[in-house]
N, C-alpha and C. Protein backbone atom coordinates (compact mmCIF):
# COMPACT_ATOMS: atom_id res chain seq x y z
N UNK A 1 5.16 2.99 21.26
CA UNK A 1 5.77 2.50 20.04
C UNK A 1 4.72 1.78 19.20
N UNK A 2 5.03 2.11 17.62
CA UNK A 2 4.22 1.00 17.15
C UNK A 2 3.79 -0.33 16.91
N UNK A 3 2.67 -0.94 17.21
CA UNK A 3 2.88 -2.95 17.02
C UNK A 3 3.14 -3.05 18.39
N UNK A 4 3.66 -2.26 19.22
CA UNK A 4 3.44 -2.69 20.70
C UNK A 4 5.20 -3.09 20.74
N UNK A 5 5.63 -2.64 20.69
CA UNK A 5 6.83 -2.97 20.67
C UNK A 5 8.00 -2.23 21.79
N UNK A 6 8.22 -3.00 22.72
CA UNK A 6 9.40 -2.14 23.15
C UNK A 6 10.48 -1.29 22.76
N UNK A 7 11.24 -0.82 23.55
CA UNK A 7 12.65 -0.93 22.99
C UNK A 7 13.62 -1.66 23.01
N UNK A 8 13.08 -2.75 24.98
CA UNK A 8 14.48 -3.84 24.56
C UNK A 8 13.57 -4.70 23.83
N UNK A 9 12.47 -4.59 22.90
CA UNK A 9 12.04 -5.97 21.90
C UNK A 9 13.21 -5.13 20.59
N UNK A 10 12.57 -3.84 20.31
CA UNK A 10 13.39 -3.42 19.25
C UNK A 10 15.02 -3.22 18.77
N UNK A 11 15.34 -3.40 19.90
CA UNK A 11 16.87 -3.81 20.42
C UNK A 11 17.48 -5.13 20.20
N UNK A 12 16.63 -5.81 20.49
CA UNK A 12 16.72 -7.13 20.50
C UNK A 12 16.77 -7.27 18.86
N UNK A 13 15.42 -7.33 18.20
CA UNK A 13 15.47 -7.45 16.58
C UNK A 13 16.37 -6.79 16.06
N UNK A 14 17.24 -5.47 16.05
CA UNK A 14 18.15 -4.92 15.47
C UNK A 14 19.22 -5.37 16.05
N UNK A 15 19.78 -6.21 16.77
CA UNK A 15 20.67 -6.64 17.12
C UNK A 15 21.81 -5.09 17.60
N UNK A 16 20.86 -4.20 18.84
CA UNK A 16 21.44 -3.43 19.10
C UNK A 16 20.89 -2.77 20.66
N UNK A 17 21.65 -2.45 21.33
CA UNK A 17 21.16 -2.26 23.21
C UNK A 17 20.38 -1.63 23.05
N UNK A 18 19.18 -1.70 24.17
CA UNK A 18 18.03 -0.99 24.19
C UNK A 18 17.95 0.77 24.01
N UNK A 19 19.46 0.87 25.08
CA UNK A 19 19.56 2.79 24.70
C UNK A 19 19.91 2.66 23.64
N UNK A 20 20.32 1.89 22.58
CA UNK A 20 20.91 3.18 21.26
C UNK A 20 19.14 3.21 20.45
N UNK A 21 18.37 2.16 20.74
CA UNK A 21 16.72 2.50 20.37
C UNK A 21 16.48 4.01 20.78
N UNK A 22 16.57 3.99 22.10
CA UNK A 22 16.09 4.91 23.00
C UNK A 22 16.43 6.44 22.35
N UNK A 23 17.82 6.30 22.02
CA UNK A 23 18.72 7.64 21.89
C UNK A 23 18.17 8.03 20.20
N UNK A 24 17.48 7.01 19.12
CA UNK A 24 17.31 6.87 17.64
C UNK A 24 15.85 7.78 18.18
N UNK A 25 15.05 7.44 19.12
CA UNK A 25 13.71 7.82 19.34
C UNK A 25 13.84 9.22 19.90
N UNK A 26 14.73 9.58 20.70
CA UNK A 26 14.92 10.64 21.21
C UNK A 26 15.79 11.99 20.52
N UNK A 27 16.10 11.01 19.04
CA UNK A 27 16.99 12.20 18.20
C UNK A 27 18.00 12.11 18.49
N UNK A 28 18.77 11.77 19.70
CA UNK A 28 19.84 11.91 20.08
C UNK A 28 21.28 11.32 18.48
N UNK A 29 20.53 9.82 18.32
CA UNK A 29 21.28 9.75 17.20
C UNK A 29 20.26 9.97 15.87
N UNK A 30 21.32 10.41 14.59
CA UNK A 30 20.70 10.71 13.23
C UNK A 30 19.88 9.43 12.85
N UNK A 31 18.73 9.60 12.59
CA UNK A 31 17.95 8.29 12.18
C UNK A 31 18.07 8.64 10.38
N UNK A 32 19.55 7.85 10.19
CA UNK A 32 19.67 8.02 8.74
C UNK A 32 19.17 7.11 7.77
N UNK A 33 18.98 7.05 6.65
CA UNK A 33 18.83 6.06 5.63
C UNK A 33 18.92 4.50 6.01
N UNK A 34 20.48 4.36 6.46
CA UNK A 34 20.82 3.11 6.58
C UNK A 34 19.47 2.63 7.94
N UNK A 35 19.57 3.74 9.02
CA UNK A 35 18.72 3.25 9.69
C UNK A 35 17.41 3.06 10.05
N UNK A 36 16.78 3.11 9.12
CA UNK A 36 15.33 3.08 8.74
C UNK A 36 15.44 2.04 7.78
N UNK A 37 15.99 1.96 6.96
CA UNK A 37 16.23 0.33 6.28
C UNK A 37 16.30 -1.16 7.50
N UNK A 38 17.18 -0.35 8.36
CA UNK A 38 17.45 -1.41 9.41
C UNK A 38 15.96 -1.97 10.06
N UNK A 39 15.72 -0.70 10.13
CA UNK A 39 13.75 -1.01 11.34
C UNK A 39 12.95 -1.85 10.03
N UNK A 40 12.94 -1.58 8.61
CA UNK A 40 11.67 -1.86 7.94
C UNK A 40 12.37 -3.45 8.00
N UNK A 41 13.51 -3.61 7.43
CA UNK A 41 13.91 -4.99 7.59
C UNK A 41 13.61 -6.00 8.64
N UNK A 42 14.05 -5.11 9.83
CA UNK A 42 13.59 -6.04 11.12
C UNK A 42 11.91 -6.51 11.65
N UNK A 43 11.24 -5.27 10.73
CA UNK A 43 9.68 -5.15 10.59
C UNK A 43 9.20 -5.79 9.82
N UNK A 44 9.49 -5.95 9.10
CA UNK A 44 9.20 -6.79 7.90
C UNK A 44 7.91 -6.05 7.21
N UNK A 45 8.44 -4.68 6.78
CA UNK A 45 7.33 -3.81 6.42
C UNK A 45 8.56 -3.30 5.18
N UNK A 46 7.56 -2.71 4.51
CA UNK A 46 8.62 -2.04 3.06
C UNK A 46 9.09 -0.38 3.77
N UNK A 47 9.77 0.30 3.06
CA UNK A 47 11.10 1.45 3.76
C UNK A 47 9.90 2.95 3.83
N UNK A 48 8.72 2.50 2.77
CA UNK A 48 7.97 3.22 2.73
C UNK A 48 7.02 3.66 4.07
N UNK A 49 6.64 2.71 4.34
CA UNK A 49 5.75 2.82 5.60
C UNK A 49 6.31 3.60 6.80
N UNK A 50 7.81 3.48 7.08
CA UNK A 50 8.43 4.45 7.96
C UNK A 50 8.72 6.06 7.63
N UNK A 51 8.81 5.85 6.06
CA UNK A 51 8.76 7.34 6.19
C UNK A 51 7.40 7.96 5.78
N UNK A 52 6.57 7.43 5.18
CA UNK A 52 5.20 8.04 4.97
C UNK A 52 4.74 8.55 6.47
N UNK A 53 4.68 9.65 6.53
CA UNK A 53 4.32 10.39 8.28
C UNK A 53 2.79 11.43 7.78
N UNK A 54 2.30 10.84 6.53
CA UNK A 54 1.42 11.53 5.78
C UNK A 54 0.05 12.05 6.79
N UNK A 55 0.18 13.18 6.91
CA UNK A 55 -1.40 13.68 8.34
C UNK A 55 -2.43 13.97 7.94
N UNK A 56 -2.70 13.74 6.22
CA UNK A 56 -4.08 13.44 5.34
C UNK A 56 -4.33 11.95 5.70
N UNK A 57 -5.41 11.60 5.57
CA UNK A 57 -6.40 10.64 5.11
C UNK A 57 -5.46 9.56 4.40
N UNK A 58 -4.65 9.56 3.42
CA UNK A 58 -4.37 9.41 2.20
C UNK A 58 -3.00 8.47 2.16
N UNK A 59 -3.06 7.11 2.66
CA UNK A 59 -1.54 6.54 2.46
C UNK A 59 -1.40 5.53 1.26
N UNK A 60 -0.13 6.18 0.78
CA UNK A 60 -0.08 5.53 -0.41
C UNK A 60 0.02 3.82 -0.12
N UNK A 61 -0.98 3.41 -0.86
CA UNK A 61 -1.75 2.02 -0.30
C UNK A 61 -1.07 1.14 -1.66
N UNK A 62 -1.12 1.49 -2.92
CA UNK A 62 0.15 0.64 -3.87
C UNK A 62 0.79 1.55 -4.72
N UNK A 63 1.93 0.44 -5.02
CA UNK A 63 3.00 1.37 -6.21
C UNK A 63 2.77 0.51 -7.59
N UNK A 64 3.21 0.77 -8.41
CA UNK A 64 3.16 0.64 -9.96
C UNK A 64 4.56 -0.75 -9.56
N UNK A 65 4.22 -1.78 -9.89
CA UNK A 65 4.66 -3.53 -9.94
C UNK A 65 5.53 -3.81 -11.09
N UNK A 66 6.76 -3.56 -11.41
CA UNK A 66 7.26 -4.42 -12.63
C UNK A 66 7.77 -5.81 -12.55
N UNK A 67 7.14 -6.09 -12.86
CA UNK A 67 7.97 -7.82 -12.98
C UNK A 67 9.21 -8.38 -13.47
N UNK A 68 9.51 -9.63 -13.37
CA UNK A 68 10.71 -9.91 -13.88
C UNK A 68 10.42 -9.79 -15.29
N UNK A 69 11.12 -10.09 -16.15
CA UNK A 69 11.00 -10.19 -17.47
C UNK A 69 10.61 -11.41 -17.85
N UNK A 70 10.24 -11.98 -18.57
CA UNK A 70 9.62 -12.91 -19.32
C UNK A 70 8.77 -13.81 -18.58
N UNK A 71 8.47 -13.55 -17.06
CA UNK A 71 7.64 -13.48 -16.29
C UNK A 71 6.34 -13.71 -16.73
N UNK A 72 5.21 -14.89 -15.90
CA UNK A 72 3.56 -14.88 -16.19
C UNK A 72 3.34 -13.29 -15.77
N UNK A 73 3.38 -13.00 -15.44
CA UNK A 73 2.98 -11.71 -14.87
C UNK A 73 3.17 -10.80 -15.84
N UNK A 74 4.13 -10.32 -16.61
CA UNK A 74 4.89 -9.47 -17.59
C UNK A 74 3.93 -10.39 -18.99
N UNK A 75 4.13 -11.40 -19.32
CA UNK A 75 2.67 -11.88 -19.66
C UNK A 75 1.55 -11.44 -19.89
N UNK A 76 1.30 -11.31 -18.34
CA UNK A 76 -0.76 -11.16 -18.28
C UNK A 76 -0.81 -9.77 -18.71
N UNK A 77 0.19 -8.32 -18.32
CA UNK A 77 -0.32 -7.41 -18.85
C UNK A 77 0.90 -6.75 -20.49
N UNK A 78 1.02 -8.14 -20.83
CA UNK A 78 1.44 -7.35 -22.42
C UNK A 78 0.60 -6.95 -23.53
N UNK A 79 0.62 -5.66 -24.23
CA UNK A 79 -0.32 -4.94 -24.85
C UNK A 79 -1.45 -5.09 -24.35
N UNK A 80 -1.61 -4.40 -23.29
CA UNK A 80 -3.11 -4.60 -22.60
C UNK A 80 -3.26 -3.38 -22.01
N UNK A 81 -4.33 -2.95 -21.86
CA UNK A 81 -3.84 -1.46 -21.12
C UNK A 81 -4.45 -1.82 -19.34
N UNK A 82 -3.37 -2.74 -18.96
CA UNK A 82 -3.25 -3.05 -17.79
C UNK A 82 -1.78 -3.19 -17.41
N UNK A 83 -2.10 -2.84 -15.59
CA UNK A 83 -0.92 -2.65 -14.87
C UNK A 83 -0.76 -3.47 -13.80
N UNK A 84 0.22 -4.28 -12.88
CA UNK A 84 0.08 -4.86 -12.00
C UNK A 84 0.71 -3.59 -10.73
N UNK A 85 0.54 -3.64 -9.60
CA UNK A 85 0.65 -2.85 -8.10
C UNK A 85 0.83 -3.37 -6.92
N UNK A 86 1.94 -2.77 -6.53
CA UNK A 86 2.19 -3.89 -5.20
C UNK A 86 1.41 -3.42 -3.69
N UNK A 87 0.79 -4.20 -3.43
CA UNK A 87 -0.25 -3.45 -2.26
C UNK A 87 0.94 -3.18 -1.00
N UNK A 88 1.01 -2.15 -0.50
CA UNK A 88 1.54 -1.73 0.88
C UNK A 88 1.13 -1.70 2.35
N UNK A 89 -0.66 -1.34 2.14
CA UNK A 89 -1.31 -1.34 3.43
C UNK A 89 -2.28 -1.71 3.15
N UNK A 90 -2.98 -1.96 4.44
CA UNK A 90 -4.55 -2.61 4.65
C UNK A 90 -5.60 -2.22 4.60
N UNK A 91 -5.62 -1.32 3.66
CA UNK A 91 -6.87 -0.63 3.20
C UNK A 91 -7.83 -1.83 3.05
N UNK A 92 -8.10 -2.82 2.65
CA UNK A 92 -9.22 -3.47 2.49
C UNK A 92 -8.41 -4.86 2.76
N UNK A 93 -7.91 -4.89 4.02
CA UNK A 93 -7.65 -6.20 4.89
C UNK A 93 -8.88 -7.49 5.24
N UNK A 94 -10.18 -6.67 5.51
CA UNK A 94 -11.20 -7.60 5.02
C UNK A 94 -11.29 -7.98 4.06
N UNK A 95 -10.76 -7.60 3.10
CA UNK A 95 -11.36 -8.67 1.70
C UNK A 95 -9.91 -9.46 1.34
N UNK A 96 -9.25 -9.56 2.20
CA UNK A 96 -8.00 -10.56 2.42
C UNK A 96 -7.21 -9.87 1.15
N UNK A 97 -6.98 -8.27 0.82
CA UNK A 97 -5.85 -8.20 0.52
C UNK A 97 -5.14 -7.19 1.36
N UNK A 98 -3.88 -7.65 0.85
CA UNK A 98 -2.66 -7.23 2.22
C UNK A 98 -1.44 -6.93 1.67
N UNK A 99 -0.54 -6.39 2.69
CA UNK A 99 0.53 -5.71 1.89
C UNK A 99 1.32 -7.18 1.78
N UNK A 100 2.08 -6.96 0.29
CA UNK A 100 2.50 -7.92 -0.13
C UNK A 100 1.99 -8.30 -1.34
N UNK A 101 0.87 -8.64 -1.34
CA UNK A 101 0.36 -8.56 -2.79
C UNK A 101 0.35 -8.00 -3.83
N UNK A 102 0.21 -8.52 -4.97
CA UNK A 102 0.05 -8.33 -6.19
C UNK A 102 -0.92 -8.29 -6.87
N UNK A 103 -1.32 -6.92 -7.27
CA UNK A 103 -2.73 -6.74 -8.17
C UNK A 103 -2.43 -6.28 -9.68
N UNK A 104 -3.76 -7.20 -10.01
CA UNK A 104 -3.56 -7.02 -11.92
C UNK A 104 -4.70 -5.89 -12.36
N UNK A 105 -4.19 -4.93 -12.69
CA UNK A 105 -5.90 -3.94 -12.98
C UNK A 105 -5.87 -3.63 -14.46
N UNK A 106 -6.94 -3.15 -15.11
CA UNK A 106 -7.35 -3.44 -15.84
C UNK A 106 -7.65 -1.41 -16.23
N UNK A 107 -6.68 -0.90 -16.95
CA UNK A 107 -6.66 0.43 -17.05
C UNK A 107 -7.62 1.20 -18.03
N UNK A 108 -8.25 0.58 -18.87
CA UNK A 108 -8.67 0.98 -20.02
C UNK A 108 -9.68 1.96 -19.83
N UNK A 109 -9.81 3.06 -20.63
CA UNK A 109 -11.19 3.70 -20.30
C UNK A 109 -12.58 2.98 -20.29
N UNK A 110 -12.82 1.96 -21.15
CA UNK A 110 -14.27 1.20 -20.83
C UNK A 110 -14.60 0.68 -19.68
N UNK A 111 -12.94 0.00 -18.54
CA UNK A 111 -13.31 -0.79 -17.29
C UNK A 111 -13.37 0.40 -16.53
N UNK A 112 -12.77 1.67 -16.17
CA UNK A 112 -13.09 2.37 -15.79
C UNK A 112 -14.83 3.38 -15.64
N UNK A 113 -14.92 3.26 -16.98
CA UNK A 113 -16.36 3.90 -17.40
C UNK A 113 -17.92 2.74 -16.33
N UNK A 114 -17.35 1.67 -16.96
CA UNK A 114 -17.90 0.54 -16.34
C UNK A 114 -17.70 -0.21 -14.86
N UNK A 115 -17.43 0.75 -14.01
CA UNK A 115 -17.35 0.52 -12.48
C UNK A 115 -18.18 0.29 -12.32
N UNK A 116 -18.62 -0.69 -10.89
CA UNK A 116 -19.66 -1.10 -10.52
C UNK A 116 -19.95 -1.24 -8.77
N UNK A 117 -20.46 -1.17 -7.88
CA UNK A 117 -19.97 -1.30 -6.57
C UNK A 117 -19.66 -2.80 -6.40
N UNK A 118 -18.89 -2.66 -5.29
CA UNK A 118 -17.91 -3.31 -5.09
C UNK A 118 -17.10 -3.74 -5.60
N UNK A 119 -16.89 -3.34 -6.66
CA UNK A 119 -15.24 -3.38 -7.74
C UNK A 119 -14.15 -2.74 -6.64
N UNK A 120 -12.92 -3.59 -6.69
CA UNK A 120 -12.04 -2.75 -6.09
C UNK A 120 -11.02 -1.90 -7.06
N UNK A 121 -10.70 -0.59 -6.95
CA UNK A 121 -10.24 0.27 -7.87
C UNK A 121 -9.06 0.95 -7.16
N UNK A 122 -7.96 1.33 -8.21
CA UNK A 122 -6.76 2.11 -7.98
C UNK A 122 -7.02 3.47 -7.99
N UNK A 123 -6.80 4.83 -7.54
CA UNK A 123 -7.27 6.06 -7.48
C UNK A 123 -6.40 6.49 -7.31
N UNK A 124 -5.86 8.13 -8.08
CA UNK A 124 -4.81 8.62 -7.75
C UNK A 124 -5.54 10.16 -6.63
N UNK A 125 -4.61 10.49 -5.86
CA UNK A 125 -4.95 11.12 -5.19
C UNK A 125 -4.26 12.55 -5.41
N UNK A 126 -4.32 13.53 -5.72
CA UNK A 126 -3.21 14.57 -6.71
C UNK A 126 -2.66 14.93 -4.71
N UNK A 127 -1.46 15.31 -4.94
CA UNK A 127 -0.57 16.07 -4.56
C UNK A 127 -0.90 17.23 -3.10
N UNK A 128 -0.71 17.21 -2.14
CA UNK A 128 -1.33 18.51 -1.02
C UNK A 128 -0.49 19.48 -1.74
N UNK A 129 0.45 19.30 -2.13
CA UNK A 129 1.67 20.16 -2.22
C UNK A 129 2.57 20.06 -3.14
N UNK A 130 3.57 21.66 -3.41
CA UNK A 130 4.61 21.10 -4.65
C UNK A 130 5.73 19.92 -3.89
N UNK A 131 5.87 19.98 -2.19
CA UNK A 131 7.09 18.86 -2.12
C UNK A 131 6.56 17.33 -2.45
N UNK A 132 5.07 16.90 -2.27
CA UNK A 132 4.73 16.00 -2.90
C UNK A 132 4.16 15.51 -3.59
N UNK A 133 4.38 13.97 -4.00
CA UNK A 133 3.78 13.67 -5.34
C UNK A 133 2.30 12.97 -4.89
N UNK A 134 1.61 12.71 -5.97
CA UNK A 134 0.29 12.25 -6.18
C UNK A 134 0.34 10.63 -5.35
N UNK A 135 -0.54 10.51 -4.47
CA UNK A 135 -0.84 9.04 -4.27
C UNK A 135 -1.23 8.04 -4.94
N UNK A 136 -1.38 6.75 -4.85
CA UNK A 136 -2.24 5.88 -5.23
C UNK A 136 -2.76 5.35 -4.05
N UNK A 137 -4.08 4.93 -4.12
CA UNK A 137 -4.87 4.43 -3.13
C UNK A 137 -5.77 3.14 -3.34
N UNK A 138 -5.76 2.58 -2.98
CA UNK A 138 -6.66 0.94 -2.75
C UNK A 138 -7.72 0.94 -2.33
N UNK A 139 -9.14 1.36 -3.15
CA UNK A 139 -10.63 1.55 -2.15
C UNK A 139 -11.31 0.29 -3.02
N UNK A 140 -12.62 0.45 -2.33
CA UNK A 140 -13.75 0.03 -2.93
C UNK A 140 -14.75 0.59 -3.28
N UNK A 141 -15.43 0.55 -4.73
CA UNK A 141 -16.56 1.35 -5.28
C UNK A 141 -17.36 0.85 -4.58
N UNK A 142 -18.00 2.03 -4.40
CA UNK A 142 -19.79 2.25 -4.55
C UNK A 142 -20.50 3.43 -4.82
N UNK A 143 -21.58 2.48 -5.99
CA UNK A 143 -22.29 3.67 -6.18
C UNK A 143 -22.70 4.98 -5.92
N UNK A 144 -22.98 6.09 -6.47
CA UNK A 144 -22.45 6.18 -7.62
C UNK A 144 -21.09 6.81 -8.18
N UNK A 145 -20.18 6.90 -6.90
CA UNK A 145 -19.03 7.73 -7.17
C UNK A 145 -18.30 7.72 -5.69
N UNK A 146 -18.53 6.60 -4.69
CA UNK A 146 -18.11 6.98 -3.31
C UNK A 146 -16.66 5.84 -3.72
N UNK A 147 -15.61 6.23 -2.86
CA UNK A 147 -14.53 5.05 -2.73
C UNK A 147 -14.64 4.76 -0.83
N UNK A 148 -14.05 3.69 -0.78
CA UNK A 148 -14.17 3.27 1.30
C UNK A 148 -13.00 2.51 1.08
N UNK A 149 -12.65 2.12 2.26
CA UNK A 149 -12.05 1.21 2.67
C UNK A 149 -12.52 0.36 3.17
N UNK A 150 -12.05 -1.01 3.71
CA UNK A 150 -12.63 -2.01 4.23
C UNK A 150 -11.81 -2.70 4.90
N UNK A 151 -11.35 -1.92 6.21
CA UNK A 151 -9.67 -2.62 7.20
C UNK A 151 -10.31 -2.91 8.49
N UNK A 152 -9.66 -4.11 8.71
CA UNK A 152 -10.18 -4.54 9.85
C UNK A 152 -9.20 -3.65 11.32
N UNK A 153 -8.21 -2.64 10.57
CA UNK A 153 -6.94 -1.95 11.17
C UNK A 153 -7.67 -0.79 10.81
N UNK A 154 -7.95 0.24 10.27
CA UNK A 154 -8.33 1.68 10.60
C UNK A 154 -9.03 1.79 9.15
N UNK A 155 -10.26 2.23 9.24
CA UNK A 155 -10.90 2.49 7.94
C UNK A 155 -10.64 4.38 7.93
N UNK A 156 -10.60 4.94 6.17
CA UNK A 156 -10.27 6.19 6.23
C UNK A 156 -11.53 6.96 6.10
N UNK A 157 -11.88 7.80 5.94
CA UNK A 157 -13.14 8.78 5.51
C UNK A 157 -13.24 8.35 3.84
N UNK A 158 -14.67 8.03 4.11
CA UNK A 158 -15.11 7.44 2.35
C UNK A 158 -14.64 8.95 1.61
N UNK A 159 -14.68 8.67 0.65
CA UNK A 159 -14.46 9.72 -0.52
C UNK A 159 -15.23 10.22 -1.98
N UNK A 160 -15.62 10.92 -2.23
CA UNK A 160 -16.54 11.05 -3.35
C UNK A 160 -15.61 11.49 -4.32
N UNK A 161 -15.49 10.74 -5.52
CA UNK A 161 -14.70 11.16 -6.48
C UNK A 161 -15.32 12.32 -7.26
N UNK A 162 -16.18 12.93 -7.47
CA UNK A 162 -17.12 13.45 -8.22
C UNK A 162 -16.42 15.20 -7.15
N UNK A 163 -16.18 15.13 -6.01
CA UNK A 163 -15.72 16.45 -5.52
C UNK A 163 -14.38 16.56 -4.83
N UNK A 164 -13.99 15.14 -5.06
CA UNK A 164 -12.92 15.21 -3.84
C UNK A 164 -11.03 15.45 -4.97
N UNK A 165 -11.41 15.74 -6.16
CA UNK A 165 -10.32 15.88 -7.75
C UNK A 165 -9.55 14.36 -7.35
N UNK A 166 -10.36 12.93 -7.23
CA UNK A 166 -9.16 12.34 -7.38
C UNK A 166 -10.35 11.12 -8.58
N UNK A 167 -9.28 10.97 -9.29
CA UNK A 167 -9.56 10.22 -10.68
C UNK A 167 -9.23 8.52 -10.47
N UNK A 168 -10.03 7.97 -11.55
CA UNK A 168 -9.45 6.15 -10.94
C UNK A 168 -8.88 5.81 -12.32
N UNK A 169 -7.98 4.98 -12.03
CA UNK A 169 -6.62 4.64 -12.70
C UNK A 169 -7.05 3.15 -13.01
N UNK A 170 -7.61 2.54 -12.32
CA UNK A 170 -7.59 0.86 -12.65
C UNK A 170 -9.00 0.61 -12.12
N UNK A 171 -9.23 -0.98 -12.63
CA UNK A 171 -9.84 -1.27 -12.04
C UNK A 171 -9.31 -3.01 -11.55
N UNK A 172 -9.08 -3.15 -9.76
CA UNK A 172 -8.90 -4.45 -9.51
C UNK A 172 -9.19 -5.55 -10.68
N UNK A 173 -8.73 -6.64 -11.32
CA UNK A 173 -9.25 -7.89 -12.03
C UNK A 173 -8.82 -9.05 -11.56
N UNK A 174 -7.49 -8.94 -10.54
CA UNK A 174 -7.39 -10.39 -9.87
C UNK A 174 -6.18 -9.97 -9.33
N UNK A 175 -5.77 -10.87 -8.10
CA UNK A 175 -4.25 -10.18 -7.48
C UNK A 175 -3.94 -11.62 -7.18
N UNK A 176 -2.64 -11.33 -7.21
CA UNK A 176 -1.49 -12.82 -6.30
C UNK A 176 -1.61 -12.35 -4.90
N UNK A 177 -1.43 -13.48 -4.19
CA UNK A 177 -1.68 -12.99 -2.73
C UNK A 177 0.00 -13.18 -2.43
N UNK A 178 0.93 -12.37 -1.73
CA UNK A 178 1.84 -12.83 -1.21
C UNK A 178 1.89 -13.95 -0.44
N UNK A 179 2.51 -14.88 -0.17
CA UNK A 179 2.87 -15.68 1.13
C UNK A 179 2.60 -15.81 1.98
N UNK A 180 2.04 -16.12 3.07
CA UNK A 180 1.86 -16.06 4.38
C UNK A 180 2.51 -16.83 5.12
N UNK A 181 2.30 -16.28 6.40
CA UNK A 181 3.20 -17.34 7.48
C UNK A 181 1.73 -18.54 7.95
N UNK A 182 2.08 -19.60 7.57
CA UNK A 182 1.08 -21.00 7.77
C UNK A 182 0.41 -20.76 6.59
N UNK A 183 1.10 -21.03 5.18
CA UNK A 183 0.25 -21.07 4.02
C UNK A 183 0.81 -20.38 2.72
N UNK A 184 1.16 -21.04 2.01
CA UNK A 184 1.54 -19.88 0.57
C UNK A 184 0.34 -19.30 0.18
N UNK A 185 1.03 -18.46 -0.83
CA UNK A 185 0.57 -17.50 -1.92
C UNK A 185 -0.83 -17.72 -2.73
N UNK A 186 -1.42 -17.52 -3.46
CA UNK A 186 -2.45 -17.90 -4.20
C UNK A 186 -2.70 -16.69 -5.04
N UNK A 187 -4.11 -17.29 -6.09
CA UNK A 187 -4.38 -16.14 -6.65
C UNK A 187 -5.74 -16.13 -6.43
N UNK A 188 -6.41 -15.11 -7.11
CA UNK A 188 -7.78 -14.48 -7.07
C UNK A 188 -8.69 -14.04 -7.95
């Protein structure tokens, strides 16, 4: 199991006997909607991560962030050709961002044109296929066209944008850090 987790631990957190885990793992019962909401909840992971079963390289690492309305945030990117993104995975867990966070990037063709290594950048990744859609991904530049990761949890195969058809969308300019357990939030 993943995280090391039993089934009577996972039983336990779903507030449900170890066989009906057992029987969800074994197919026996439909692992429907409701119940995959149930695991990310008890995981404290977003609904995404359970079903992304993606066997490329390629996990969608953030989504496109709307804020509340009248929000600092809704704020920082009005008329700007910037976007905020909610990070999902640990693509670059060494540089202390993590899922949960909030990144402000900076879309314009000049910050783009003007990459630099170690800028961290948004990248879309087009599509394997017509059933799915295009990724976004969380790397780090370097010269003159490579993206990496930087996880202290699984680094992916660097990438050359120049052959690999995937284009960059942002460029990192500062993120909110979610919350932590022993410590709030901050920014960057």
């Amino acid at each position: 199991m993943r995280r090391g987790y039993s089934l009577a631990d996972l039983g336990q957190i779903l507030g449900v006997p170890r066989q009906t885990v057992s029987r969800l793992e074994r197919g026996e019962i439909q692992l429907t909607e409701v119940w995959m909401r149930r695991f990310a909840r008890a995981l404290k992971v977003d609904l995404f991560e359970i079903l992304d079963d993606t066997p490329d390289e390629y996990s969608r690492d953030v989504t496109f962030y709307t804020p509340e309305a009248g929000s600092a945030l809704e704020i920082a990117i009005a008329g700007e050709a910037r976007a905020l993104f909610k990070v999902h995975s640990r693509a670059l867990d060494n540089l202390d961002i993590l899922p949960g966070d909030i990144a402000l990037g900076d879309m314009s063709s000049k910050a783009i044109r003007n990459v630099k290594t170690g800028d961290i950048v948004v990248a879309e990744v087009p599509a394997l296929s017509k059933n799915e859609d295009a990724k976004m991904v969380l790397r780090q530049f370097v010269e003159p066209r490579l993206l990496i990761t930087n996880s202290s949890h699984h680094n992916a195969r660097s990438v050359d944008i120049g052959t690999d058809n995937i284009t960059l969308k942002a460029v990192i300019i500062a993120w909110h850090k979610a919350p932590r357990k022993g410590g709030g939030g901050g920014r960057h």
